[in-house]
Protein backbone atom coordinates (compact mmCIF):
# COMPACT_ATOMS: atom_id res chain seq x y z
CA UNK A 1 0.00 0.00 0.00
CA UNK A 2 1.21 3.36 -1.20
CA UNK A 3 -0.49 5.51 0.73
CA UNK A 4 0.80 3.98 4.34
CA UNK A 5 4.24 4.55 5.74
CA UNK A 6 6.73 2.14 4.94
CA UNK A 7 4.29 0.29 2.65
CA UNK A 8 3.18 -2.93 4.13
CA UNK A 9 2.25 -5.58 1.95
CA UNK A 10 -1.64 -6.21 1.82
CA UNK A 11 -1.79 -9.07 -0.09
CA UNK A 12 0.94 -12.26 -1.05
CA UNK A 13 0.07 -14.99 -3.44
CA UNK A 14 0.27 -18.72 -2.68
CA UNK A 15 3.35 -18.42 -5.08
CA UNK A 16 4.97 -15.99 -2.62
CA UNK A 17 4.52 -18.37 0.02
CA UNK A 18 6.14 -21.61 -1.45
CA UNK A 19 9.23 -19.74 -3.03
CA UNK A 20 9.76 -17.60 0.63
CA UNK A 21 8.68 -20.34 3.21
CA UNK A 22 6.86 -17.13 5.34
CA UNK A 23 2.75 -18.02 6.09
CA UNK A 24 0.57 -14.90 5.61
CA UNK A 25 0.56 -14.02 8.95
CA UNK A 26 4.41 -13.25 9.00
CA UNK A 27 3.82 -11.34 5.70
CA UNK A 28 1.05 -9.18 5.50
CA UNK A 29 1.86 -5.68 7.11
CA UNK A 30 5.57 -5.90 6.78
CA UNK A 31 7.52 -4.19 4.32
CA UNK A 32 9.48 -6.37 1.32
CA UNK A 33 13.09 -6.01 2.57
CA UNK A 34 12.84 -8.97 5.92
CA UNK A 35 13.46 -11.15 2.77
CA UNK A 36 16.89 -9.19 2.42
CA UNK A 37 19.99 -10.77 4.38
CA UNK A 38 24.24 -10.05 4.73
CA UNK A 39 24.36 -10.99 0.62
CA UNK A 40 21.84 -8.90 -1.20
CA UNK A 41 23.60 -6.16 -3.21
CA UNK A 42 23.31 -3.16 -2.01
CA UNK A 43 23.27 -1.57 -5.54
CA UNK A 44 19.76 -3.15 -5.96
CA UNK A 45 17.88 -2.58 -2.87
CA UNK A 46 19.19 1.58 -3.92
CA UNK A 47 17.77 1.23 -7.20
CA UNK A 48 14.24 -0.56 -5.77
CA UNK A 49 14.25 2.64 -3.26
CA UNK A 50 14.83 4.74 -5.95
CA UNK A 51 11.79 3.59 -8.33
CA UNK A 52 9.75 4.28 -5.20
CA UNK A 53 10.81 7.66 -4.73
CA UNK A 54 10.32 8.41 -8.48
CA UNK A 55 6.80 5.94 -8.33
CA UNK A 56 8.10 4.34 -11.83
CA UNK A 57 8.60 0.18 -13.03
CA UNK A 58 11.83 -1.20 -12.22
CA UNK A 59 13.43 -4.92 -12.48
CA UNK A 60 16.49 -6.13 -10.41
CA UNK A 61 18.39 -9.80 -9.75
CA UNK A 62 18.79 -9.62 -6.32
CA UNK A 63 19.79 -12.00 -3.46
CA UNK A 64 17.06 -12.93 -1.00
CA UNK A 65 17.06 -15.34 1.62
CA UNK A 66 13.94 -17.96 2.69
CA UNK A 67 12.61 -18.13 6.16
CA UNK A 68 14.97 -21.14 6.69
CA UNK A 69 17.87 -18.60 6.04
CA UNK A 70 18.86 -19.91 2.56
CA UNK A 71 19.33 -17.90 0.14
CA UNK A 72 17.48 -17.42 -3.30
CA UNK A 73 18.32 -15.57 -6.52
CA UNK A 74 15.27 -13.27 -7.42
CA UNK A 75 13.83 -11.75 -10.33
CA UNK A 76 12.22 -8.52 -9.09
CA UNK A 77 9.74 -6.63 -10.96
CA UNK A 78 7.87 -3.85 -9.89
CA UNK A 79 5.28 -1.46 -10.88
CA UNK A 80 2.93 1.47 -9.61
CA UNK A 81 -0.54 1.14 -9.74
CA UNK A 82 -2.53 4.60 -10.11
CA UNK A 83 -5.87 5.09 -9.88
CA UNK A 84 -7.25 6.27 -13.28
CA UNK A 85 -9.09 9.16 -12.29
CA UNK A 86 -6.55 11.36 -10.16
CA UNK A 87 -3.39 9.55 -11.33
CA UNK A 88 -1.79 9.05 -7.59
CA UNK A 89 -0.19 6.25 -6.99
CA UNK A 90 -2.25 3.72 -5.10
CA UNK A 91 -0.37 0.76 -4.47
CA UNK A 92 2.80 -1.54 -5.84
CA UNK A 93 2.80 -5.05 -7.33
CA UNK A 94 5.63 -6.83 -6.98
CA UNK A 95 6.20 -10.03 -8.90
CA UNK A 96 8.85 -12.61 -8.00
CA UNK A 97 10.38 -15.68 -9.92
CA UNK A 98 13.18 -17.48 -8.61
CA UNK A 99 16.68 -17.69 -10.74
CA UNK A 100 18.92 -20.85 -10.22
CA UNK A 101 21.32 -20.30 -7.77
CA UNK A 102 24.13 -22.16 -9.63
CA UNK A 103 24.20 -19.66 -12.42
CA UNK A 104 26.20 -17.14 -12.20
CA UNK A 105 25.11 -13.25 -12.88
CA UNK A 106 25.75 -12.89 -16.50
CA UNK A 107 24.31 -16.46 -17.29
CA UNK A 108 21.03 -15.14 -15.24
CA UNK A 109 20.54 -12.24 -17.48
CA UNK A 110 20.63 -13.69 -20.36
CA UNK A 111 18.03 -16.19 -19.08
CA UNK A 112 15.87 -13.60 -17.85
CA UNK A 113 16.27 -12.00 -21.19
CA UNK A 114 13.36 -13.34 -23.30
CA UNK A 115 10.86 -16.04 -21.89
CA UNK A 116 10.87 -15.38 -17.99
CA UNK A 117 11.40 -11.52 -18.28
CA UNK A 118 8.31 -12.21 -20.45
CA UNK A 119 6.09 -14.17 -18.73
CA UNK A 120 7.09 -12.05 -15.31
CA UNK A 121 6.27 -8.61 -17.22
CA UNK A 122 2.78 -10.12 -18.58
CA UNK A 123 1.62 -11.40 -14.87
CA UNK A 124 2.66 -7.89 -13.51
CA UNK A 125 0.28 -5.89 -15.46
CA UNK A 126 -2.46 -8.41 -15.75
CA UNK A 127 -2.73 -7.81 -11.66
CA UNK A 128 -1.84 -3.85 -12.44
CA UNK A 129 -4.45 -3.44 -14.91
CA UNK A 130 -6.91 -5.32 -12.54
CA UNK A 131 -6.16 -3.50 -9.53
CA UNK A 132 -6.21 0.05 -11.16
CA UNK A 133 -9.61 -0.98 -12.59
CA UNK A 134 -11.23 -1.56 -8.72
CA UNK A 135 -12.39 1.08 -6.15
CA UNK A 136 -9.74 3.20 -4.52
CA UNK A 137 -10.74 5.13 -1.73
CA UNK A 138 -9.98 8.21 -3.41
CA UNK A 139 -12.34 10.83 -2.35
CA UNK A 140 -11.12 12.55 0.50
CA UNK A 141 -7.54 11.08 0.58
CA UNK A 142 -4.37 13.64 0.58
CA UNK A 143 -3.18 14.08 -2.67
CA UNK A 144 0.35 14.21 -1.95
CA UNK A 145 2.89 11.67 -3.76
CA UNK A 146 3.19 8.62 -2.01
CA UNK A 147 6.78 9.27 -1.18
CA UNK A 148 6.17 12.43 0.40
CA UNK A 149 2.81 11.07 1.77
CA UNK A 150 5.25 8.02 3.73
CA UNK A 151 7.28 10.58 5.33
CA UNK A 152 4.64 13.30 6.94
CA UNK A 153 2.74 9.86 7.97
CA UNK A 154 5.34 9.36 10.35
CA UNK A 155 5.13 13.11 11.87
CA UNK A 156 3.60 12.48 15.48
CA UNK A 157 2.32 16.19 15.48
CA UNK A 158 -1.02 18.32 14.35
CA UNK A 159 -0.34 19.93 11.37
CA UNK A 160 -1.03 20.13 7.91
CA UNK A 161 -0.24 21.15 4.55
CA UNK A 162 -1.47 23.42 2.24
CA UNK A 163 -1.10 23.77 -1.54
CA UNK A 164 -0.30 27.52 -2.62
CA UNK A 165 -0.21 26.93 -6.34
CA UNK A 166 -4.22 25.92 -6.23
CA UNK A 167 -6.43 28.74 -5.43
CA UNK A 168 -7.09 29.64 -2.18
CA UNK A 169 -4.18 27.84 -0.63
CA UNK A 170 -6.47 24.55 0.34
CA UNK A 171 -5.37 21.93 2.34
CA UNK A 172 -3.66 18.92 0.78
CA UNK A 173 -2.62 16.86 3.54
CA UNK A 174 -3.93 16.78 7.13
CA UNK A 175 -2.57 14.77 10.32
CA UNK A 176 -4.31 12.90 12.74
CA UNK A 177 -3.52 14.89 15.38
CA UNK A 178 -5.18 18.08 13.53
CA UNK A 179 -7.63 15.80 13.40
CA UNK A 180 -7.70 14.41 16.98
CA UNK A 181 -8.15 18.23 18.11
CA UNK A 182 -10.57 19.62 15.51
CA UNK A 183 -13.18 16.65 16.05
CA UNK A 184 -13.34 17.15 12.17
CA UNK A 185 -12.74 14.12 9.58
CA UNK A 186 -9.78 13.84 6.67
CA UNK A 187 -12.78 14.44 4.17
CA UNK A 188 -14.26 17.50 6.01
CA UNK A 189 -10.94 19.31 5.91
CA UNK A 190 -9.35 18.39 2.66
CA UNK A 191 -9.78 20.82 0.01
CA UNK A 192 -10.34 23.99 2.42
CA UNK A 193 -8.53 26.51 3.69
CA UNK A 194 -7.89 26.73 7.36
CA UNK A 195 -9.51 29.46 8.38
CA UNK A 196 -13.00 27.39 8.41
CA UNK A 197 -11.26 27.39 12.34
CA UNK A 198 -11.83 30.57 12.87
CA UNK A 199 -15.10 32.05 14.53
CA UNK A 200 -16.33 34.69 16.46
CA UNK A 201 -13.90 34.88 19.35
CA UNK A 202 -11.07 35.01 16.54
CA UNK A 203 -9.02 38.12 16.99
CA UNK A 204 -8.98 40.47 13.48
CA UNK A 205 -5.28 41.02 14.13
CA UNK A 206 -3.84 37.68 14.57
CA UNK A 207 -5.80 36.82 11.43
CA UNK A 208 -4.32 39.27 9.79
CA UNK A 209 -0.71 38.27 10.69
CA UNK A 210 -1.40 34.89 9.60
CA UNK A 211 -2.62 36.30 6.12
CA UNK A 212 0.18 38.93 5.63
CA UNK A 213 2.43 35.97 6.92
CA UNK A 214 1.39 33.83 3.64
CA UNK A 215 1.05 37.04 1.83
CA UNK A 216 5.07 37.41 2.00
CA UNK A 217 6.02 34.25 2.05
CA UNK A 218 7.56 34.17 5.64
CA UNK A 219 7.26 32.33 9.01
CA UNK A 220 4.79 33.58 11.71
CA UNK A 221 3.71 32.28 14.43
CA UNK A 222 0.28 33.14 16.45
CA UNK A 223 -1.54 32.23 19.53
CA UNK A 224 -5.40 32.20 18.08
CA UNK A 225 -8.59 31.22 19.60
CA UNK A 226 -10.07 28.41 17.11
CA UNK A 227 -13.18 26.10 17.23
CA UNK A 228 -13.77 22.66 16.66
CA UNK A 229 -16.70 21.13 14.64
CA UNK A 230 -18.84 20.95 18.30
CA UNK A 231 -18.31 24.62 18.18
CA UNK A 232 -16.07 24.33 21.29
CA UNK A 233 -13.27 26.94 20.99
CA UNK A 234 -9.79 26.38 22.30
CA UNK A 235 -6.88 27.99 22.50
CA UNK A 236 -4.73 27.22 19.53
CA UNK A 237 -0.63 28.35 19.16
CA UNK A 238 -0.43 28.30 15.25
CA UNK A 239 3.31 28.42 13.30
CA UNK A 240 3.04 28.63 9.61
CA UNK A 241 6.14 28.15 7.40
CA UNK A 242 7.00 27.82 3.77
CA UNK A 243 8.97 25.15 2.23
CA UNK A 244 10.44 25.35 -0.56
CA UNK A 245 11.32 22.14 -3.22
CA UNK A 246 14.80 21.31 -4.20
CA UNK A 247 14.30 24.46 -7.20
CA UNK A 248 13.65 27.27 -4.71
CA UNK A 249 10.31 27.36 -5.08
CA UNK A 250 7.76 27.54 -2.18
CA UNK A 251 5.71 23.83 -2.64
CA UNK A 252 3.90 24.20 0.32
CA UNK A 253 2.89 25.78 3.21
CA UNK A 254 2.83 23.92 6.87
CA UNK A 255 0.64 24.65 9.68
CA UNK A 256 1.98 23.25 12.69
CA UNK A 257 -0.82 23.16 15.37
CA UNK A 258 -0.41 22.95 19.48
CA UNK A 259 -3.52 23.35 21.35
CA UNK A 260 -2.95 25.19 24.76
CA UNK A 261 -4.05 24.05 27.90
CA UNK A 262 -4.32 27.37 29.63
CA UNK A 263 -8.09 28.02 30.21
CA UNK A 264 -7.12 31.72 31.62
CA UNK A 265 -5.15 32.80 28.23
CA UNK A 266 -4.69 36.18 27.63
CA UNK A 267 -7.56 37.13 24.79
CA UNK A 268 -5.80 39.82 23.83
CA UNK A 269 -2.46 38.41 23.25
CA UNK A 270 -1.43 38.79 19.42
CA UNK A 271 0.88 37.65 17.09
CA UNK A 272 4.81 37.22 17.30
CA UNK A 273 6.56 36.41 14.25
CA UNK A 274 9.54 34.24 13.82
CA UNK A 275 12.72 33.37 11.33
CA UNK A 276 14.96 30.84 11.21
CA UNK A 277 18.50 31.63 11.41
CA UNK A 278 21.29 29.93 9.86
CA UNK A 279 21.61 27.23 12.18
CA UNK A 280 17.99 26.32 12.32
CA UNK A 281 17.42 27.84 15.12
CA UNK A 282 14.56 30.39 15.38
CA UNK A 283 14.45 33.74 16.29
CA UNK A 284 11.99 35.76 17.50
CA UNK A 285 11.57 39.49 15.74
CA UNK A 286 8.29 41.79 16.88
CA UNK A 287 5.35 41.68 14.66
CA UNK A 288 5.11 44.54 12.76
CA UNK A 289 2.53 47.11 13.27
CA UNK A 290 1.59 45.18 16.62
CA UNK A 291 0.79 47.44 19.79
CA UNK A 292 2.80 47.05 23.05
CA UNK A 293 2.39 44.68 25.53
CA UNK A 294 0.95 42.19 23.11
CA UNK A 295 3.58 39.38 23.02
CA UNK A 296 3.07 36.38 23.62
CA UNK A 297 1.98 36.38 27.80
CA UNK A 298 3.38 32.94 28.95
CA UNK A 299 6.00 31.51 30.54
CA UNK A 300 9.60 31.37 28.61
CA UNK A 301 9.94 27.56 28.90
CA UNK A 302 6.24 27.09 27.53
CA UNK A 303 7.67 28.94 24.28
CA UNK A 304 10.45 27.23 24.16
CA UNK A 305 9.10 23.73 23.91
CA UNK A 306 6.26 25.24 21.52
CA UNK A 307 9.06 26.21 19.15
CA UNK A 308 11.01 22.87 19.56
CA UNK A 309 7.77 21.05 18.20
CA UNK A 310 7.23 23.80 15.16
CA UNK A 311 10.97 23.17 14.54
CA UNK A 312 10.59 19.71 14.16
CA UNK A 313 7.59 19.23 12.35
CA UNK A 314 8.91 21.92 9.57
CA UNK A 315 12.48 20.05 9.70
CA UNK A 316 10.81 17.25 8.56
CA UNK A 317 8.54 18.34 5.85
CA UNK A 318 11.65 20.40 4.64
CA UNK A 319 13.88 17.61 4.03
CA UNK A 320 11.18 14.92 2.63
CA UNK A 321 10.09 18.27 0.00
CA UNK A 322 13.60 19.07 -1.01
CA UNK A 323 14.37 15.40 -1.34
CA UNK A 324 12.09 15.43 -4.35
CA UNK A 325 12.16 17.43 -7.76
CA UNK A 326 9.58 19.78 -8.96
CA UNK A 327 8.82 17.33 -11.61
CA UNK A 328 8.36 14.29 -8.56
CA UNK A 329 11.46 12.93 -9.19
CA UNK A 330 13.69 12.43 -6.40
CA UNK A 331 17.17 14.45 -6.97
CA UNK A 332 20.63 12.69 -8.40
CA UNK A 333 22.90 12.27 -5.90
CA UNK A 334 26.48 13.54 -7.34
CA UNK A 335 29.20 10.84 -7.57
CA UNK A 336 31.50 10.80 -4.63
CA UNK A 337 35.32 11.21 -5.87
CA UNK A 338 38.02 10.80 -3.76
């Protein structure tokens, strides 16, 4: 499955389970490489993570090794499967056939060559075809690329992402812990812009900061009063940053979300804005055209650990964007010389 991190394997065939020796319940939710051991080439299991970066076919001879331990020369093949309407990437087949062990590497290619590179291509996109001709549960799903989509799955933190190339900035990829605190569902929130949290306890001038923050294409931070789908409000301490791809170019906003336990919060508290200095660190500079006495009015360690979690949520995002291409494509890495 494409769309889960680390992509588990949903289903094996009864062929999978002869040539490995694993039963399904050892299988099913793990990823491919436990059938990897001290032998398999390192060259191949690269150029297997590299097709999934760039979600694109790819064949490899690799060494893999049998629940017994022993080892087994393996044809890999390997294609995406997108669904036909949006064109995301759904899930991966993989389709295995065993090479004699006794031949050596160029003997195996030249077997593969014609019949069993054949036969191993046609069974791939007869379950391909099948599979991209069922029902996805498209509607309401992010509509990220599954390689970026693996790494923000792993982010423990509310937050979500937002598309400014698509009018009105909407929301392209929402957490579970946004959606833990909102009360709202992945379908409710996809597709919208987050200010369907405001209401009317929202202050006009943290707004505002928020909007100017976008505007300019710089971090701010703000401590706003939001409400979830009950109409419950809560305090909510909101850092939005851009991220830029591997080109320059902002890809995305993030909206790192921290609700605040402090029932007596300061309503008129506004917005402090923040930039990140060389060393990642951030900095905090006075919002401009804010009034005095309207910083932030808590305690310095409670800002400190608020900007530890904004740090690390936009430290991830930043690396898994600029890891990829504006065209998808994950970047070359340059040959090491010595």
């Amino acid at each position: 499955d494409a769309r889960q991190s680390d992509l588990p394997i949903v289903f094996a065939s009864e062929g999978f389970f002869r040539l490995t020796g694993y039963p399904s319940e050892e299988i099913l939710g793990r990823n491919c490489r436990f059938l990897q051991g001290k032998n398999t080439e390192h060259s191949k299991v690269m150029e297997i993570r590299n097709a999934l970066r760039e979600e694109r076919e790819t064949s490899v001879l690799i060494t893999n090794y049998r629940k017994d331990g022993s080892p087994f020369r393996n044809y890999f093949k390997m294609a995406p499967v997108r669904d036909p309407s949006s064109g995301m990437v759904m899930q991966y087949v993989g389709v295995q056939c065993e090479v004699p062990m006794e031949m050596d590497v160029d003997e195996s290619e030249d077997c593969i060559a014609e019949p069993l590179r054949a036969s191993t291509d046609a069974d791939l996109h007869v379950v391909a075809e099948a599979l991209s001709r069922g029902q996805h549960p498209c509607s309401g799903t992010s509509s990220l690329k599954s390689s970026l989509l693996r790494v923000v799955n792993r982010i423990q933190q509310s937050f979500v992402l937002s598309d400014p190339s698509l009018p009105d900035c909407p929301i392209v990829y929402v957490s579970p812990g946004f959606l833990k605190i909102t009360g709202y569902s992945q379908e409710e929130v996809l597709g919208r812009n987050c200010r369907f949290l405001q209401g009317p306890g929202t202050d006009p001038e943290s707004r505002q900061a928020l909007r100017e923050g976008v505007e300019e294409t710089r971090p701010v931070t703000v401590r706003l009063l939001n409400y979830r789908k009950d109409g419950t409000p809560f305090w909510n301490c909101i850092h939005i940053c851009p991220v830029r791809n591997a080109e320059g170019k902002v890809a995305y906003f993030v909206g790192v979300q921290l609700e605040m336990q402090d029932a007596a919060a300061d309503p008129g508290c506004r917005a402090v804005t923040q930039t990140i200095s060389e060393n990642g660190c951030l900095e905090d500079e006075p919002a401009p055209r804010m009034s005095e006495g309207t910083e932030l009015s808590m305690p310095k360690e409670n800002r400190q650990k608020e900007k530890l979690v904004h740090m690390g949520v936009v430290g991830q995002v930043r690396v898994a964007v600029r890891g990829i291409g504006s065209d998808g494509l994950c970047k070359k890495m340059r040959p090491i010389t010595h």
